[in-house]
Protein backbone atom coordinates (compact mmCIF):
# COMPACT_ATOMS: atom_id res chain seq x y z
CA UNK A 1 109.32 337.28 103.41
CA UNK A 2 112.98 337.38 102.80
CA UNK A 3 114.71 334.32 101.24
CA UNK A 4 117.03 334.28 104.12
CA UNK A 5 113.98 334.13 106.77
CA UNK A 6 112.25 331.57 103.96
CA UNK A 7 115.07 329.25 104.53
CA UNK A 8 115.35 329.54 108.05
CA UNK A 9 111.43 328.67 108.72
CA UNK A 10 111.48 325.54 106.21
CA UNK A 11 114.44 324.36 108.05
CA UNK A 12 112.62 324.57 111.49
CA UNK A 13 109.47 323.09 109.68
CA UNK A 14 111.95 320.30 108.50
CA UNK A 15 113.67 320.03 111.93
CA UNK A 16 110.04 319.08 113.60
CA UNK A 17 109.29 316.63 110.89
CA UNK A 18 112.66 314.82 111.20
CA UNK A 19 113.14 315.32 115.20
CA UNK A 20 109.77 314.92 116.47
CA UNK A 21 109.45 311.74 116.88
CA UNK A 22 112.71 311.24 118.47
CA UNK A 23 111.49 313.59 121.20
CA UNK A 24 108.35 310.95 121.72
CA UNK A 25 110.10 308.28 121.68
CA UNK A 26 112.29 310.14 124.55
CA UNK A 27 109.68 311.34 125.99
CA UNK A 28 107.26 308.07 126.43
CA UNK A 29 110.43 306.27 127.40
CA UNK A 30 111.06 308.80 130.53
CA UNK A 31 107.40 308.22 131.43
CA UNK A 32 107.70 304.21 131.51
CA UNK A 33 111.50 304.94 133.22
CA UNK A 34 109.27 307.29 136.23
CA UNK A 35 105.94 304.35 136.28
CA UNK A 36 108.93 301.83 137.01
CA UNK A 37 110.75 304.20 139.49
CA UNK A 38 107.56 304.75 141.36
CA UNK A 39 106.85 301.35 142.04
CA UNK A 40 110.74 300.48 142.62
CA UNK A 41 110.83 303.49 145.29
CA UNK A 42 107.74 301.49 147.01
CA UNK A 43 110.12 298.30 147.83
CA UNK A 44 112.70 300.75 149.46
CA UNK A 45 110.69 301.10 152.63
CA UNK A 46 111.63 298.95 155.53
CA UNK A 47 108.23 298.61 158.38
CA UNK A 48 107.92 296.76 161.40
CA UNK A 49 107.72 293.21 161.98
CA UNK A 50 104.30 292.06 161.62
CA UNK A 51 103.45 294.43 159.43
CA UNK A 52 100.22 293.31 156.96
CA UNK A 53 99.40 294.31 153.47
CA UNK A 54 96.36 295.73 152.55
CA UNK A 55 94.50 296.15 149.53
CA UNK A 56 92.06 298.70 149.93
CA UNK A 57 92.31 301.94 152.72
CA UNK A 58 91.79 300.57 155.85
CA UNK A 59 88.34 301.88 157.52
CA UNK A 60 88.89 303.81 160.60
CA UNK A 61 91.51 306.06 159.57
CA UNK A 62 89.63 309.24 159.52
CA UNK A 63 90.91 310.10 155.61
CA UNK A 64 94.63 310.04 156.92
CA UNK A 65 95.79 307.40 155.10
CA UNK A 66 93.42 308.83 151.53
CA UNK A 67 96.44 309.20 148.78
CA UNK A 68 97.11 312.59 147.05
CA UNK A 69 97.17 313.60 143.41
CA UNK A 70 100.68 313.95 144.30
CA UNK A 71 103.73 314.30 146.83
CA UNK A 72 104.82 317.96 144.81
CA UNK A 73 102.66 319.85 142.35
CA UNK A 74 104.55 318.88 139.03
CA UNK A 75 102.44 317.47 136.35
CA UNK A 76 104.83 315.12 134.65
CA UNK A 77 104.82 312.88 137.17
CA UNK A 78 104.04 309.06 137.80
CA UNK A 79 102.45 308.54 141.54
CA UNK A 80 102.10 305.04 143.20
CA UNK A 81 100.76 303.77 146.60
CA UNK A 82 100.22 300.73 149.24
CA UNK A 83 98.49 300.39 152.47
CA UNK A 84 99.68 298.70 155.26
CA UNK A 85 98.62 297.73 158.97
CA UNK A 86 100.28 296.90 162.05
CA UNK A 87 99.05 294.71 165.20
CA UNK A 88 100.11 296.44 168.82
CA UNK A 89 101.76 299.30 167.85
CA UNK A 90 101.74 303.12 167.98
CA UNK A 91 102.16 305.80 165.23
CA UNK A 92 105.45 307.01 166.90
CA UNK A 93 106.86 303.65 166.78
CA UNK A 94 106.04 303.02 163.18
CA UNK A 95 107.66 306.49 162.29
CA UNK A 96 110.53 305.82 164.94
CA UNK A 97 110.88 302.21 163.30
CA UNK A 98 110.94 304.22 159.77
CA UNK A 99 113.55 306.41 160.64
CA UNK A 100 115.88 304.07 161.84
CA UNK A 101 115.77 301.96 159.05
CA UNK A 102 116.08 304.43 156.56
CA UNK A 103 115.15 303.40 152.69
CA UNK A 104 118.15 303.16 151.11
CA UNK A 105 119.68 306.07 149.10
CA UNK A 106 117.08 308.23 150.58
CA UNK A 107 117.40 312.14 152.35
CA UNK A 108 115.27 312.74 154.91
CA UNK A 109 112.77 315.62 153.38
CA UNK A 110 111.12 315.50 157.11
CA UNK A 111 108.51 314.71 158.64
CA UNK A 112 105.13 316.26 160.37
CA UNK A 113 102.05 315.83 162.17
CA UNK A 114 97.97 316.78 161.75
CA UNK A 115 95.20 316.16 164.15
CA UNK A 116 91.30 316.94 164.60
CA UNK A 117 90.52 318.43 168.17
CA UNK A 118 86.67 317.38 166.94
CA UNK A 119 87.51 313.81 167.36
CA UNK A 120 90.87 313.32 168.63
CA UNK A 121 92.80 311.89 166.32
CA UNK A 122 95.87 312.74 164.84
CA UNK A 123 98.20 311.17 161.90
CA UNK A 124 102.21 311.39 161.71
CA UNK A 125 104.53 311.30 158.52
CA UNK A 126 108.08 311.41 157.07
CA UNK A 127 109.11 312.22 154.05
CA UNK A 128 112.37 310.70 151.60
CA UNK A 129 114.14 311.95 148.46
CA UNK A 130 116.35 311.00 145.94
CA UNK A 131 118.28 312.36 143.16
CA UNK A 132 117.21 312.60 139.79
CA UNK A 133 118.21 310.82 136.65
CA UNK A 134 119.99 312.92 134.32
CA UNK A 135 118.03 313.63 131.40
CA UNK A 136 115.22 311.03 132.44
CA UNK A 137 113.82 311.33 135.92
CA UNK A 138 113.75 314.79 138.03
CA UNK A 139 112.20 314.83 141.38
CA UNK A 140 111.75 311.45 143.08
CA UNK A 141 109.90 311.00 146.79
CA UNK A 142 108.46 308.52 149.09
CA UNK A 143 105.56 309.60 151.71
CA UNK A 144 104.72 307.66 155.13
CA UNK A 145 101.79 308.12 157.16
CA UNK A 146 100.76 306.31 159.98
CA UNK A 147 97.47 306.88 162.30
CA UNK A 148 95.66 304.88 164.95
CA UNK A 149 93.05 302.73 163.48
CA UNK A 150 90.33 300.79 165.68
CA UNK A 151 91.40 296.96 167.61
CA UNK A 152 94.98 298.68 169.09
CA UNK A 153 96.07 299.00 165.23
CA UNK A 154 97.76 301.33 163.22
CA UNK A 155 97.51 301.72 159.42
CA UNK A 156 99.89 303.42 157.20
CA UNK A 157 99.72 304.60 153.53
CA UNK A 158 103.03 304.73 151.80
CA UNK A 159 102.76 306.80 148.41
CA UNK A 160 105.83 307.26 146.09
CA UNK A 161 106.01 309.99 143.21
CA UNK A 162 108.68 310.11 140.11
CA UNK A 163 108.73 313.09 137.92
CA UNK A 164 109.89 312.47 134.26
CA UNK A 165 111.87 314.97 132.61
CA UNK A 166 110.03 316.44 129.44
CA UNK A 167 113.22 316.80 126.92
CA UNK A 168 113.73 320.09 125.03
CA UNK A 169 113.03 319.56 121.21
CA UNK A 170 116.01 319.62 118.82
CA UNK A 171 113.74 321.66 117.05
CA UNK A 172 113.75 324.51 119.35
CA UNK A 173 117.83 325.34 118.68
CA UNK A 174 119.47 328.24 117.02
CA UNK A 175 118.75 327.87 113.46
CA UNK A 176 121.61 327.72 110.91
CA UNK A 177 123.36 330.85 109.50
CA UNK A 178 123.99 332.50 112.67
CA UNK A 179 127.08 334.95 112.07
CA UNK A 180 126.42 337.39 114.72
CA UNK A 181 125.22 337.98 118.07
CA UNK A 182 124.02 341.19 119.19
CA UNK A 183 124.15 341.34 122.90
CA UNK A 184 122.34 344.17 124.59
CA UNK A 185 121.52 345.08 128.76
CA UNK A 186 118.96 347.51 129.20
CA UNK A 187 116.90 348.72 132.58
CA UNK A 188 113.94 346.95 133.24
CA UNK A 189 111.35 349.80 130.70
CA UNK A 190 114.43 351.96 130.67
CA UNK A 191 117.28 352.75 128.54
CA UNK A 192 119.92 350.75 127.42
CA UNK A 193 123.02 350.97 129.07
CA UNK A 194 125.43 348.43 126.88
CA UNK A 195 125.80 346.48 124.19
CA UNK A 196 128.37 344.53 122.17
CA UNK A 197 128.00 343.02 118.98
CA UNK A 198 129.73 339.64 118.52
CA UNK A 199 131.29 338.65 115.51
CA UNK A 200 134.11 336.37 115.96
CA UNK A 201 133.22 332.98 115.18
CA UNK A 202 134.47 331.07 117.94
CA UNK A 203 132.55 333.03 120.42
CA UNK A 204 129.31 332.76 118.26
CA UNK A 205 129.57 329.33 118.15
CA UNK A 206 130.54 328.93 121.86
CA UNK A 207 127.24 331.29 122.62
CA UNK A 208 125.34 329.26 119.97
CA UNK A 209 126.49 325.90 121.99
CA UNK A 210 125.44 327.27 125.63
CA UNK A 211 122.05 328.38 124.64
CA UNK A 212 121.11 325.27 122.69
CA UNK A 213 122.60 323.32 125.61
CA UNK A 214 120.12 324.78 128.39
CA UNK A 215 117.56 322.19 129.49
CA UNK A 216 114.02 323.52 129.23
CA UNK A 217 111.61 324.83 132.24
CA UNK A 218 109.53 321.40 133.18
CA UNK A 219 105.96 321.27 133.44
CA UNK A 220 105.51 321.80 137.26
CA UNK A 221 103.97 324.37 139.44
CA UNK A 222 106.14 326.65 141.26
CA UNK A 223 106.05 328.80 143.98
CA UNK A 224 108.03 331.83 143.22
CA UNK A 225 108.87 334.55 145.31
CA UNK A 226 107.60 338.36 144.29
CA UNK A 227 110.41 340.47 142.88
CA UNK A 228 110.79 343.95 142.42
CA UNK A 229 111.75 345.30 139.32
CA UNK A 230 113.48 347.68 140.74
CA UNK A 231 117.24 347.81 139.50
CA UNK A 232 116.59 344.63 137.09
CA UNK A 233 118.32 344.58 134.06
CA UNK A 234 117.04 342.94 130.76
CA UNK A 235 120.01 341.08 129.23
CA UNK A 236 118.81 340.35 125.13
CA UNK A 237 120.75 338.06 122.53
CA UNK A 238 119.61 338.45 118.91
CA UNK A 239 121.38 335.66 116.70
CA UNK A 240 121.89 337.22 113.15
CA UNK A 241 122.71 336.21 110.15
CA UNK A 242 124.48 339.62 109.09
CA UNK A 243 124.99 343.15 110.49
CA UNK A 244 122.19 344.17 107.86
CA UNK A 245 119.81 341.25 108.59
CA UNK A 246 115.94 342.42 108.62
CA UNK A 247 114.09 341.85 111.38
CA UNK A 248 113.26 339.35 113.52
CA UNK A 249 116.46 337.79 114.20
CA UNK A 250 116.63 333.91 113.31
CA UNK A 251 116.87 333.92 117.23
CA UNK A 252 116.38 335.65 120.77
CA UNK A 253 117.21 334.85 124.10
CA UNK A 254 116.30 336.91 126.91
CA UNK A 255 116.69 336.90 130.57
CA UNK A 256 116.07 339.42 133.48
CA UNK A 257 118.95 339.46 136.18
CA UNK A 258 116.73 340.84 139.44
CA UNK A 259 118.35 342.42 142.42
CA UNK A 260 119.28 339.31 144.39
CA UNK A 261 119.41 336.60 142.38
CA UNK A 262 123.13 336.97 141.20
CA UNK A 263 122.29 336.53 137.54
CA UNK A 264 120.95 333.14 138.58
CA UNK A 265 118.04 331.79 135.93
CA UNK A 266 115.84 329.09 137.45
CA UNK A 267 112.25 328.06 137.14
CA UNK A 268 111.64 331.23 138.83
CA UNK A 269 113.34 333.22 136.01
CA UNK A 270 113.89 331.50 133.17
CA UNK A 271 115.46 332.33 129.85
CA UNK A 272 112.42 332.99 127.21
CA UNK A 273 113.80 331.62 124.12
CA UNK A 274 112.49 332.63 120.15
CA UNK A 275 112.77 331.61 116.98
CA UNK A 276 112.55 333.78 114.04
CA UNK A 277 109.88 335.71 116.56
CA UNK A 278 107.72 332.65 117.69
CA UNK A 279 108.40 331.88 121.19
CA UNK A 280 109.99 328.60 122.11
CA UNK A 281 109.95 326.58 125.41
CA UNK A 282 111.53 328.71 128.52
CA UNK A 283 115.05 327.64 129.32
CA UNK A 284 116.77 327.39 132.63
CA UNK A 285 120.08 329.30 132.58
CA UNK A 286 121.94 328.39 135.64
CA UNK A 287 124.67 330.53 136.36
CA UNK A 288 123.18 332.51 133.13
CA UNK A 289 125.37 335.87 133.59
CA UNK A 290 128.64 334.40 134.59
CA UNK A 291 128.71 332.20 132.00
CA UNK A 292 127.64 334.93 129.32
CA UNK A 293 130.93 336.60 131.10
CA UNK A 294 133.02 334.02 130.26
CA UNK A 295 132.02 333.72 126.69
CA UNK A 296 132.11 337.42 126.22
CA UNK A 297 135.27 338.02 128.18
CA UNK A 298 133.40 341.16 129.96
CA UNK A 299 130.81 341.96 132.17
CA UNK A 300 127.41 343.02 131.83
């Protein structure tokens, strides 16, 4: 291995000894931050008068009022739930009641309805957001159902889910010694039809800066649309140390700009992200392409 590459894996190797536990320490503190979010998001809702607590899902409910895994499909999340019953009244005026007195700081997500012809029951349910915490919480939601139970009652479950934001690791950055940046746009398995090679140092740094300042992909599920290929264009960085450097380049960053998407990057199409040829965490890029345009001072 090259003494240039040597150096540049034992100062990643170094950069996970010395940063690693700063990311747990972030990372378990974002998890306690979303456990106490959940239950705070629980004392936002506002029921009926009369309404009673209950400890345990009422019987009668048909499996409306069962709690999910979870509100959204992420996996970093913390979920919490309560169950609650109220004398003379109606789903509709529950949910009515709900919706006038709104939990505060929520959206309205919406709401929704389910029934079972087989036995004639039926369940209704809103739905509340709120925005994220920079850097600590993401997605944040509180879940009302209500049903008819047996007696004239209705029972509600009110779930709440906060998502904590995995942070990107320190040690997944450009590594020292970067002098150049080769830039390169190529057709999706075709040719390539420009590239620039960056040497000035205020733009390397600047590129240097936007790449290491892109927050990683989190661990959820998404549902992505299918894309076509058609007309995509593969946009590459390779982060060098010198014109003549061997390969792999300390660093990589691609992204592919579909038809459509503006030169968007999202969870959908993230930026995949290497180091000296080991693949890192995928980054979201945001306005990726324009802001690759205003670094370069041209377009791609």
């Amino acid at each position: 291995m090259p003494r240039g590459r040597r150096t540049a894996w034992l100062a990643v190797a170094l950069a996970l000894t010395l940063t690693g536990g700063a990311v747990a320490a972030t990372l378990s503190g974002n998890r306690r931050a979303a456990r106490r979010d959940a239950a705070s998001l629980l004392g936002k809702l506002r029921l009926p008068p009369g309404t009673v607590h209950l400890f345990a899902e009422p019987h009668g409910d048909h499996a409306y009022l069962k709690p999910m895994p979870a509100l959204a499909a992420d996996q970093a999340r913390a979920v919490r739930h309560e169950w609650w019953e109220v004398p003379d009244s109606s789903p509709t005026a529950v949910i009515s009641y709900v919706e006038a007195h709104p939990p505060a700081g929520g959206t309205l997500l919406g709401w929704g309805s389910e029934g079972n012809l087989y036995t004639g029951t039926s369940a209704l349910d809103v739905e509340y957001s709120w925005p994220g915490v920079p850097g600590k919480l993401g997605g944040r939601y509180l879940w009302v159902v209500s049903t008819e139970l047996p007696g004239s009652k209705t029972g509600i479950l009110e779930q709440t889910q906060s998502d904590w934001i995995v942070p990107r690791s320190p040690s997944e950055r450009v590594p020292a010694g970067v002098h150049q940046v080769d830039v390169t746009v190529a057709d999706v398995d075709g040719p390539v039809t420009k590239s620039l090679t960056v040497t000035s140092g205020s733009k390397v740094r600047r590129i240097i800066a936007f790449i290491d300042g892109l927050p990683i992909v989190q661990p959820e599920w998404f549902g992505c649309p299918a894309e076509t290929e058609t007309g995509a264009q593969q946009i590459t960085l390779s982060f060098l140390s010198a014109a003549d450097a061997p390969p792999p380049a300390l660093a990589q960053a691609g992204f592919t700009s579909f038809r459509g998407w503006q030169g968007d990057s999202g969870p959908c199409n993230p930026v995949t992200f290497s180091i000296l040829g080991r693949a890192g965490t995928s980054l979201i890029g945001g306005e990726y392409v324009k802001s690759l345009q205003r670094i370069l001072h041209t377009s791609l």
